[in-house]
N, C-alpha and C. Protein backbone atom coordinates (compact mmCIF):
# COMPACT_ATOMS: atom_id res chain seq x y z
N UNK A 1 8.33 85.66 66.95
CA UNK A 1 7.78 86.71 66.10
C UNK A 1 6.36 86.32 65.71
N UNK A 2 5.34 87.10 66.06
CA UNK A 2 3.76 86.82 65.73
C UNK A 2 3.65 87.52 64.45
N UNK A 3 2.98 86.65 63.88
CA UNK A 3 2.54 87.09 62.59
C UNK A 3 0.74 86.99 62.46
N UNK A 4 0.55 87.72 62.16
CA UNK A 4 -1.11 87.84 61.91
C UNK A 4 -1.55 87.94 60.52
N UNK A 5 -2.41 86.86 60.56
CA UNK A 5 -3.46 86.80 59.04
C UNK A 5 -4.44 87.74 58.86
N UNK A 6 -5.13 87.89 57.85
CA UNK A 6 -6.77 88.32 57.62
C UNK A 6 -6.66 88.05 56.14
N UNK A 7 -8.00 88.03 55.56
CA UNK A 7 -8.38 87.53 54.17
C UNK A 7 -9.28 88.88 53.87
N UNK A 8 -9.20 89.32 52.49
CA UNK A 8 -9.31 90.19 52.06
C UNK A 8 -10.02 90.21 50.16
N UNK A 9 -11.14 90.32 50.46
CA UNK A 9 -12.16 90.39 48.83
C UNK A 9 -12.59 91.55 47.95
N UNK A 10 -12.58 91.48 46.82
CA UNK A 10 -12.97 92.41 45.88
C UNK A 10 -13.46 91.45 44.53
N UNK A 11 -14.65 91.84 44.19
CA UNK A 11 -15.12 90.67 42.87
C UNK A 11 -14.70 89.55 43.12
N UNK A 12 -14.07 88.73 41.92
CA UNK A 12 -13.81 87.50 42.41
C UNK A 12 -12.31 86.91 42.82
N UNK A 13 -11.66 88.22 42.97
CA UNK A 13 -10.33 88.21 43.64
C UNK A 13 -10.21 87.92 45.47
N UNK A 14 -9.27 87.05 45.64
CA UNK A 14 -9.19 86.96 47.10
C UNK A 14 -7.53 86.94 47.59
N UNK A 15 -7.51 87.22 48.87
CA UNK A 15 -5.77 87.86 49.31
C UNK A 15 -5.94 87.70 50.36
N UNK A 16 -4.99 86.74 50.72
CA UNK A 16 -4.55 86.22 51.60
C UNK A 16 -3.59 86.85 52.17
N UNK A 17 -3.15 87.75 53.51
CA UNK A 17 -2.17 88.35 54.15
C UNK A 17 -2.05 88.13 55.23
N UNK A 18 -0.46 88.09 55.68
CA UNK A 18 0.78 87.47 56.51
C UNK A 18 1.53 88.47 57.22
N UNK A 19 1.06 89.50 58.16
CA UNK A 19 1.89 90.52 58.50
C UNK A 19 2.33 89.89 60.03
N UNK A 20 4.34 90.83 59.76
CA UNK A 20 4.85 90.79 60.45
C UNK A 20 5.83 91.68 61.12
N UNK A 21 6.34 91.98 62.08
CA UNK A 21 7.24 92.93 62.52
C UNK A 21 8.32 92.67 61.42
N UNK A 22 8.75 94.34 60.60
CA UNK A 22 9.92 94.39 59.84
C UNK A 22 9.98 95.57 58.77
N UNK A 23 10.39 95.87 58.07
CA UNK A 23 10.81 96.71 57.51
C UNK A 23 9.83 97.90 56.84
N UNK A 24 9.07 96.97 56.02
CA UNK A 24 8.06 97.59 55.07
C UNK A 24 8.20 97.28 53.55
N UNK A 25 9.05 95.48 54.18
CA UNK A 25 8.84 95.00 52.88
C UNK A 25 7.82 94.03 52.39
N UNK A 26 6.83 94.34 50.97
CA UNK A 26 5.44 93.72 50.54
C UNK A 26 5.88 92.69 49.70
N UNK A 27 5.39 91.24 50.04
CA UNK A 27 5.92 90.62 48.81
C UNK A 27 3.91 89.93 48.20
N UNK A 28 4.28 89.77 47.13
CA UNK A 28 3.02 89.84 46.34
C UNK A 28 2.99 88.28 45.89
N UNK A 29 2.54 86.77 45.96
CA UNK A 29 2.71 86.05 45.03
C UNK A 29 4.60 85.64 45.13
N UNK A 30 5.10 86.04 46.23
CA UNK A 30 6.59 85.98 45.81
C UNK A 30 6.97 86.97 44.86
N UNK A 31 6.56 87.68 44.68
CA UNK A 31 7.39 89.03 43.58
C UNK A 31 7.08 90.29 44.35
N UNK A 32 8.02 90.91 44.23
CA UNK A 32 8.09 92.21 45.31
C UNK A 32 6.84 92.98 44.60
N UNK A 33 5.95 93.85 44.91
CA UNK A 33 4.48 94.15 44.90
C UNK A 33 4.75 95.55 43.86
N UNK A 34 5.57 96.18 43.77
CA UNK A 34 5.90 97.16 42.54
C UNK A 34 6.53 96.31 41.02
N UNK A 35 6.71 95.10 41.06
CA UNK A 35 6.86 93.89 40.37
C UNK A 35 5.47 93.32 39.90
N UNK A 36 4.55 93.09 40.85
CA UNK A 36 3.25 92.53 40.79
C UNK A 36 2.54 93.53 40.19
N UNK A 37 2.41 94.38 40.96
CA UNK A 37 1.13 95.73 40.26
C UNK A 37 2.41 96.72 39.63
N UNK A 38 2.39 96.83 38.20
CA UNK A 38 3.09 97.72 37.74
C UNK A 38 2.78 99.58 37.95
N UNK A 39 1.76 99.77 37.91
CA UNK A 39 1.17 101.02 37.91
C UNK A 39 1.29 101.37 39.62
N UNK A 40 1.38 102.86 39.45
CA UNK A 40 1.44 103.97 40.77
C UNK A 40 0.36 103.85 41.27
N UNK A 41 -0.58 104.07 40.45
CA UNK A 41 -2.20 103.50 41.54
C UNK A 41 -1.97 102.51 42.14
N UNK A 42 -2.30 101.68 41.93
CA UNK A 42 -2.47 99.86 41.97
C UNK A 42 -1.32 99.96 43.18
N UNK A 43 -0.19 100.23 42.89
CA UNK A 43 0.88 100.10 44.26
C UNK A 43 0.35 101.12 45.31
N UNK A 44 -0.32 102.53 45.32
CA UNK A 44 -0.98 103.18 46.42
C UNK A 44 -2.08 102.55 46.87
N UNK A 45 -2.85 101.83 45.90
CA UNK A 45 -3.59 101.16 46.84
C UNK A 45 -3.30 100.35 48.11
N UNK A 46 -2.24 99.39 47.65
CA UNK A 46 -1.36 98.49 48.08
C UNK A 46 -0.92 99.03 49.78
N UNK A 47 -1.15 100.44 49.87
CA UNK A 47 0.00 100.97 51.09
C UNK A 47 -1.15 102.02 51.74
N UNK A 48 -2.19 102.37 50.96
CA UNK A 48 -3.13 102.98 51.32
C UNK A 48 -3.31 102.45 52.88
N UNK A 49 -3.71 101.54 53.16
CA UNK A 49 -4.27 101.31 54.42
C UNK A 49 -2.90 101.37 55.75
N UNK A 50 -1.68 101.71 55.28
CA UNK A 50 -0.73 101.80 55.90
C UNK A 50 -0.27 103.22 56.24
N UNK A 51 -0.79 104.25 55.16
CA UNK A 51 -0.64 105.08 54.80
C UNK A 51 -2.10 106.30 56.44
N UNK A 52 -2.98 105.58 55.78
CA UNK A 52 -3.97 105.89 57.03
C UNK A 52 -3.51 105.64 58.42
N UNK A 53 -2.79 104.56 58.53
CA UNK A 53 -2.80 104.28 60.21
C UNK A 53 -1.60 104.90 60.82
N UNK A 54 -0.56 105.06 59.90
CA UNK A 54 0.82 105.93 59.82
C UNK A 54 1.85 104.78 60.11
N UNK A 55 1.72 103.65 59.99
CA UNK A 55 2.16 102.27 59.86
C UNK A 55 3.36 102.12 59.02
N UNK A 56 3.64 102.69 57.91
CA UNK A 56 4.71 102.54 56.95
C UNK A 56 5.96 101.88 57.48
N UNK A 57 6.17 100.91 56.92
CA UNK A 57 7.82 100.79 57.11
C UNK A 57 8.06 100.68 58.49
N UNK A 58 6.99 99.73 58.76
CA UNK A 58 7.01 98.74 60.64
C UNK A 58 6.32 97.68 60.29
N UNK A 59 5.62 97.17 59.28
CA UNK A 59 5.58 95.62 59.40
C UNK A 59 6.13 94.94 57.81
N UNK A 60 6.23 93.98 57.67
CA UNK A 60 6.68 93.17 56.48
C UNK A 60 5.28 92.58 56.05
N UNK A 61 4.90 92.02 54.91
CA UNK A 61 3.61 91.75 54.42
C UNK A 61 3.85 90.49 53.52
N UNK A 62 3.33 89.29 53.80
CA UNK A 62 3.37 88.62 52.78
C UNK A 62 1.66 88.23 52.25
N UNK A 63 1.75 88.19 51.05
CA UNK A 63 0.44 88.13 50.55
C UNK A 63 0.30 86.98 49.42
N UNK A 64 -0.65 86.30 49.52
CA UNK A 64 -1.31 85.01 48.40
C UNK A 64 -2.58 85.82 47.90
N UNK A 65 -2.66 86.04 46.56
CA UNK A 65 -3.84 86.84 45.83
C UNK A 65 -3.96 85.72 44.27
N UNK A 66 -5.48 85.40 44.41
CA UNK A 66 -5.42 84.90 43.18
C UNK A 66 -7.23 85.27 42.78
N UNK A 67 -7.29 85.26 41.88
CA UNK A 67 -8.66 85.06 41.54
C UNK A 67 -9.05 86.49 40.69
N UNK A 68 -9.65 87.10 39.73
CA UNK A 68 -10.17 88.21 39.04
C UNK A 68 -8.82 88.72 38.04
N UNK A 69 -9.09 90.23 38.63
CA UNK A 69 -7.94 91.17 37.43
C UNK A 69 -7.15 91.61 38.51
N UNK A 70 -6.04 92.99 38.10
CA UNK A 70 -5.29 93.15 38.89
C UNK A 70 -6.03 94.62 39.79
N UNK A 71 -7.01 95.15 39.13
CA UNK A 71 -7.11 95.64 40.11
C UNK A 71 -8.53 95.57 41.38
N UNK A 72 -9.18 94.23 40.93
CA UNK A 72 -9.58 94.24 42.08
C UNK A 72 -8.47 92.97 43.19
N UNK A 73 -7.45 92.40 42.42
CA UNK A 73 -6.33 91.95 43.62
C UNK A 73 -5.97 93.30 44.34
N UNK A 74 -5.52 94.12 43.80
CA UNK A 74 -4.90 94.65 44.81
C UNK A 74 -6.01 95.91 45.34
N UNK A 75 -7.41 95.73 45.20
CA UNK A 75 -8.46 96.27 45.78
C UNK A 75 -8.47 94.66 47.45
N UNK A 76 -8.53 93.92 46.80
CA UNK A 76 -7.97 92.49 47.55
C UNK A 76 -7.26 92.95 48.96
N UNK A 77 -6.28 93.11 48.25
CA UNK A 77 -4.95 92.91 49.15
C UNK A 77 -5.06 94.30 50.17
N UNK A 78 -5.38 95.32 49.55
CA UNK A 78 -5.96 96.53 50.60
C UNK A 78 -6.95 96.50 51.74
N UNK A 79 -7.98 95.31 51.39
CA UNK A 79 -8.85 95.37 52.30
C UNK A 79 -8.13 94.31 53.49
N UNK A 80 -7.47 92.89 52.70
CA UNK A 80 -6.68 92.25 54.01
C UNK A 80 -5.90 92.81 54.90
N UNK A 81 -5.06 94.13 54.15
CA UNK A 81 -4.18 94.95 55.14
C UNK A 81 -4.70 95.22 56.59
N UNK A 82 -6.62 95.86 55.80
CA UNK A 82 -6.72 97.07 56.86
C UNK A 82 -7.73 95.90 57.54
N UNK A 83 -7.43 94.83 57.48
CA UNK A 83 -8.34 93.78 58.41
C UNK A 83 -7.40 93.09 59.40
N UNK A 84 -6.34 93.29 58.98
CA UNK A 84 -4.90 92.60 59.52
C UNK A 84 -4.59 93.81 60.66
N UNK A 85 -4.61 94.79 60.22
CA UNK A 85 -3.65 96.46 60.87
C UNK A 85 -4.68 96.47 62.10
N UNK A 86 -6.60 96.15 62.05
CA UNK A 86 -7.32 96.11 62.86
C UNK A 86 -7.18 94.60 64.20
N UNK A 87 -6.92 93.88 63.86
CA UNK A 87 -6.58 92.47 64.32
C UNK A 87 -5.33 92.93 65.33
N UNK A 88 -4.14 93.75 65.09
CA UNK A 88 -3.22 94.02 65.37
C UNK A 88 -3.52 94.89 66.63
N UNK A 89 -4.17 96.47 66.35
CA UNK A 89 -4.65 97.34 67.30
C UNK A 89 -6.07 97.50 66.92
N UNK A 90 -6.79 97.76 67.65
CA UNK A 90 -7.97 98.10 67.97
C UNK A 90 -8.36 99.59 67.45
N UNK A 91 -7.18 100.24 67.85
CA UNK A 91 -7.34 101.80 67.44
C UNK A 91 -7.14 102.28 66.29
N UNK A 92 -6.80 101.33 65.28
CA UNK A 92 -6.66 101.47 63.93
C UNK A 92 -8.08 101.49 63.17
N UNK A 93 -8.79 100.81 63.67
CA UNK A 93 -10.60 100.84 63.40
C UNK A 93 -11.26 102.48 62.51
N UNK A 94 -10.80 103.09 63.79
CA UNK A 94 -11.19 104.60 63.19
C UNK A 94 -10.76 105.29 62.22
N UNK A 95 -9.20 105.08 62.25
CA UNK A 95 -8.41 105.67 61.09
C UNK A 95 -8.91 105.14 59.77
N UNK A 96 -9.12 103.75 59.60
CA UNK A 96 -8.92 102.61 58.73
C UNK A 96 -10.97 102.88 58.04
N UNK A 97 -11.87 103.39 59.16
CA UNK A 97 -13.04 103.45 59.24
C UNK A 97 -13.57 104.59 58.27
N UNK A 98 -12.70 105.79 58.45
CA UNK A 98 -13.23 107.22 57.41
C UNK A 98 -12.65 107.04 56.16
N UNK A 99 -11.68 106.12 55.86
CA UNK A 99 -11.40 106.07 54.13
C UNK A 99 -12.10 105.05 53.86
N UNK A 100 -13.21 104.31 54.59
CA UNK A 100 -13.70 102.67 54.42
C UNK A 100 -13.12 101.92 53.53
N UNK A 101 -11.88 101.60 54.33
CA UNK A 101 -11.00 100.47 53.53
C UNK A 101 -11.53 99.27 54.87
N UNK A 102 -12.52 99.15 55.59
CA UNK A 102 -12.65 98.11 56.12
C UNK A 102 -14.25 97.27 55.65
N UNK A 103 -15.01 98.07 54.42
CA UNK A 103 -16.03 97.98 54.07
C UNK A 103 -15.67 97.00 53.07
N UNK A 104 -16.12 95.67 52.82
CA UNK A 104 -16.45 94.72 51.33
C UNK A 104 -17.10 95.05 50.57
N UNK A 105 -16.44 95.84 49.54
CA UNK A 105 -17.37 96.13 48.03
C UNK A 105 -17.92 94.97 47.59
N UNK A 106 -19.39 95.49 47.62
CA UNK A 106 -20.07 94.05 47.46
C UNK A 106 -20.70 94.39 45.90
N UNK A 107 -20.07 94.81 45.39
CA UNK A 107 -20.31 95.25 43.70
C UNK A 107 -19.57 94.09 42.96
N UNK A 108 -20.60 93.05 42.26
CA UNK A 108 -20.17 91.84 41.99
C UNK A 108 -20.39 91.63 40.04
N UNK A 109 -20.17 90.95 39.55
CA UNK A 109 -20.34 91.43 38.18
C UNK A 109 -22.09 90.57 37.71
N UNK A 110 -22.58 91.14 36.99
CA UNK A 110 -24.33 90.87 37.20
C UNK A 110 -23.94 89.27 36.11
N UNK A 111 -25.43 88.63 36.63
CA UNK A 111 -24.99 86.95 35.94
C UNK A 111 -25.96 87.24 34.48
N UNK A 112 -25.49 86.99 33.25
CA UNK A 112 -25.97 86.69 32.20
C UNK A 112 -27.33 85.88 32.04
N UNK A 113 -28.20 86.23 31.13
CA UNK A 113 -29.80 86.01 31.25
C UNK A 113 -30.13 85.64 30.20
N UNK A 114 -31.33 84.72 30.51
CA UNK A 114 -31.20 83.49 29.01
C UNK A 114 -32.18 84.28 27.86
N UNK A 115 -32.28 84.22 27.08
CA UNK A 115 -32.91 84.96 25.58
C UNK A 115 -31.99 86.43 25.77
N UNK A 116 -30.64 86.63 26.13
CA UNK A 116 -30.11 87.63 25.77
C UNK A 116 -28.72 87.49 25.68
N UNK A 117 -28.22 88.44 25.04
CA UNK A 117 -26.28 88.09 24.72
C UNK A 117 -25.65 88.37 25.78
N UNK A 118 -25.88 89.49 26.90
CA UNK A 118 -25.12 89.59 27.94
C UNK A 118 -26.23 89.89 29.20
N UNK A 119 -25.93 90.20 30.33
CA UNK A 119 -26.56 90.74 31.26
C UNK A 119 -27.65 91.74 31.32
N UNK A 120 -27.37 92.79 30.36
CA UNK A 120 -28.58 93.83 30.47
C UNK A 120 -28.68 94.23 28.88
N UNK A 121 -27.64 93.65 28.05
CA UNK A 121 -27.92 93.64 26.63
C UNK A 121 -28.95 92.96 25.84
N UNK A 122 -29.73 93.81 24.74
CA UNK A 122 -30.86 92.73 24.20
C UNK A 122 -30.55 92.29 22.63
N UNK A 123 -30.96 91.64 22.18
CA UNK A 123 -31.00 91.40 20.91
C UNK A 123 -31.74 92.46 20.00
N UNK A 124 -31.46 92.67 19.28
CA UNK A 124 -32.16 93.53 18.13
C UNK A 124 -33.50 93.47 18.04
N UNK A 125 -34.44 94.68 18.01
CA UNK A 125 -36.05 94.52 17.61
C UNK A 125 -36.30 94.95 16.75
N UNK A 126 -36.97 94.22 16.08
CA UNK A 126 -37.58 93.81 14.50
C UNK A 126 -39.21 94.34 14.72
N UNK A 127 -39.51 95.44 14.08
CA UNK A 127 -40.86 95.56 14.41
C UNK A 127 -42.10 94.81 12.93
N UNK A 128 -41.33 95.20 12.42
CA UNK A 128 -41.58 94.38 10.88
C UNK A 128 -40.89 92.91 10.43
């Protein structure tokens, strides 16, 4: 039984995925993935890229996600799918290509700047 990897990023979340011929069962971290991401979004994301290729419920998924919040993990874990589903067939490219779930959101959180409290926040001006 071949199993195929791809790694998968969003902010500072990363996801690691393990697909294999089987059912269409997702395991998340070891916890079944409607366990992991509680919310209906967060789990469509999750299947989104399965959902495009018409894939459902023909491979098994195991996934390692650690790093950020939950929803750029499972912004994460969507992009490993559709990097994995491409690795697999070739012809999945296109499908996987018009919802750009194969694009890296490269929207990163801005770095904090010295004489100020946050990133684009200023301190109070005193004109007097």
């Amino acid at each position: 039984m071949e199993v195929t990897n791809a790694t998968g990023r969003r902010k500072k979340a990363v996801a690691r995925v393990y697909l294999s011929k089987g059912k269409g069962n997702v395991t998340i971290n070891k916890k079944d993935y409607k366990v992991f991401f509680p919310t209906t979004v967060l789990q469509g994301k999750v299947q989104q890229a399965f959902e495009a290729t018409e894939t459902a419920k023909t491979y098994d998924v195991k996934v390692n996600v650690a790093g950020g919040g939950i929803t750029g993990q499972a912004e994460a874990v969507r992009h490993a799918i559709a990097r994995a589903l491409v690795k697999i067939d070739e012809d999945n490219r296109a499908k996987l290509k018009v919802d750009s779930l194969l694009t890296r959101d490269p929207r990163m959180v801005e770095r904090k700047k010295p004489g100020q409290p946050k990133a684009r926040k200023k301190f109070q001006f005193s004109k007097r």
